[in-house]
C-alpha atoms as a PDB file:
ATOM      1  CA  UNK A   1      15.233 -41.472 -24.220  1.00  0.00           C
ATOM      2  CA  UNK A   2      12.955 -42.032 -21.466  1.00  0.00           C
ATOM      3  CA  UNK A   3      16.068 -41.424 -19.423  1.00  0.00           C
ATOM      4  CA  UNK A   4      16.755 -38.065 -20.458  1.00  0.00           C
ATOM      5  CA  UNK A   5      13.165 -37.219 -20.309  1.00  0.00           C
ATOM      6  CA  UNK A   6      12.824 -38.313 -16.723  1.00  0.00           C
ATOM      7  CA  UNK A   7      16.105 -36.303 -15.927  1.00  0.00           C
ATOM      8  CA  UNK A   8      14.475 -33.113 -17.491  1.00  0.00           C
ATOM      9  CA  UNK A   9      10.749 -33.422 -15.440  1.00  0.00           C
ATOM     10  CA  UNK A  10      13.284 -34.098 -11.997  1.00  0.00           C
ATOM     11  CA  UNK A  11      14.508 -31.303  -9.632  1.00  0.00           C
ATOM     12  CA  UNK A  12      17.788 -33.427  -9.646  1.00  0.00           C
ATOM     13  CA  UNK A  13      19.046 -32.349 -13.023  1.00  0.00           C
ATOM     14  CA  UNK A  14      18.286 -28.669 -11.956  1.00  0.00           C
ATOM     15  CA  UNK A  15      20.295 -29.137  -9.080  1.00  0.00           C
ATOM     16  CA  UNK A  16      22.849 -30.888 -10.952  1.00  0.00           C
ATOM     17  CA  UNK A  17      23.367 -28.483 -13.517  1.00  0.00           C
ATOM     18  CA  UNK A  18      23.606 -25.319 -11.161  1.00  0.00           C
ATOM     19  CA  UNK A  19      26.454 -27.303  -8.757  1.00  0.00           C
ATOM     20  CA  UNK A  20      28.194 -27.953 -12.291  1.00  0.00           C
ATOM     21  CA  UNK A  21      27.954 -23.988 -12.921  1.00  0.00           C
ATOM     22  CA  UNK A  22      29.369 -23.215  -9.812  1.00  0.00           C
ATOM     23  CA  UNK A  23      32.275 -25.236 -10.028  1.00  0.00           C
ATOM     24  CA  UNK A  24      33.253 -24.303 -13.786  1.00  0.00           C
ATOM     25  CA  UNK A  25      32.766 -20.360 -11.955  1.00  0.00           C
ATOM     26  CA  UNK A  26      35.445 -21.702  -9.229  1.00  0.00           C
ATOM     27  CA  UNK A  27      37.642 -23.329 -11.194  1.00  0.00           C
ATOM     28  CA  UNK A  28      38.056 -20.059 -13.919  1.00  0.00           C
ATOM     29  CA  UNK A  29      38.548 -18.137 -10.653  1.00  0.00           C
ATOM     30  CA  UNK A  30      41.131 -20.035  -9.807  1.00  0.00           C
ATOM     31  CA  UNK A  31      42.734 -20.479 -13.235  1.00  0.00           C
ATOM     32  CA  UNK A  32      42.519 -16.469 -13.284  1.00  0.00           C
ATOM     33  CA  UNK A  33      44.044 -16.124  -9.892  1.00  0.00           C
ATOM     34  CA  UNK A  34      47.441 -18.603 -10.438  1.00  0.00           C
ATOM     35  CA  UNK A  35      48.005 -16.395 -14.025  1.00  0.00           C
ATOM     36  CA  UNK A  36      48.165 -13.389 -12.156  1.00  0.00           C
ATOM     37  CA  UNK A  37      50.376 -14.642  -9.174  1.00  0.00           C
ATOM     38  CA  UNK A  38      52.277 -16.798 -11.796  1.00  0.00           C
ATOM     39  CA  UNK A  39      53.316 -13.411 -13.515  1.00  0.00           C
ATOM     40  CA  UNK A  40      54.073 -11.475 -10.561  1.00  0.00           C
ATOM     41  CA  UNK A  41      56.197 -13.841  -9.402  1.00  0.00           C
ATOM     42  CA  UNK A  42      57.473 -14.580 -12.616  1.00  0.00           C
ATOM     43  CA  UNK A  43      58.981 -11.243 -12.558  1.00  0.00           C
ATOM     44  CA  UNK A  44      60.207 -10.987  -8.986  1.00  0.00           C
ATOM     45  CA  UNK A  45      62.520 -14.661  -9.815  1.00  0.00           C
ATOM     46  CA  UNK A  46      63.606 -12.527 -12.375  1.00  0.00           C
ATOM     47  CA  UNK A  47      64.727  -9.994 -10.292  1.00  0.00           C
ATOM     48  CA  UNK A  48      66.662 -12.696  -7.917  1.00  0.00           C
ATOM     49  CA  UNK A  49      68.293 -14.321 -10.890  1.00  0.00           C
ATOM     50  CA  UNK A  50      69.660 -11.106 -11.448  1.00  0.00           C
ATOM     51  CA  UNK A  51      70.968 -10.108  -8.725  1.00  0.00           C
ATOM     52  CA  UNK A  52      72.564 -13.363  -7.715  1.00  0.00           C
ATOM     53  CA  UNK A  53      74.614 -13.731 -11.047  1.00  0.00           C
ATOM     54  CA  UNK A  54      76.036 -10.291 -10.050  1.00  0.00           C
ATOM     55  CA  UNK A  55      77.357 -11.868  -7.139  1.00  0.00           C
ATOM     56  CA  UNK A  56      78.568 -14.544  -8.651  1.00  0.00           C
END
């Protein structure tokens, strides 16, 4: 208890907190950003697939 009372008081668990909100922010950027290229070029290996069983 004293512990998590000390932790509270200290700059240290301010600091510690905001540098954990930062990286969730990052890290749901970059979820956000590989869905959106993951369906774009989800579509265009579509389009290839396509064309190359034409060919074949």
């Amino acid at each position: 208890m004293n512990f998590l009372r000390r932790l509270i008081r200290e700059e240290d668990a301010a600091t510690a907190v905001e540098y954990a909100v930062l990286l969730a922010l990052i890290l749901m950027s970059i979820i956000a950003a590989i869905g959106t290229v993951g369906v774009g070029t989800g579509g265009l290996w579509s389009d290839i697939n396509t064309e190359l069983e034409a060919i074949f």
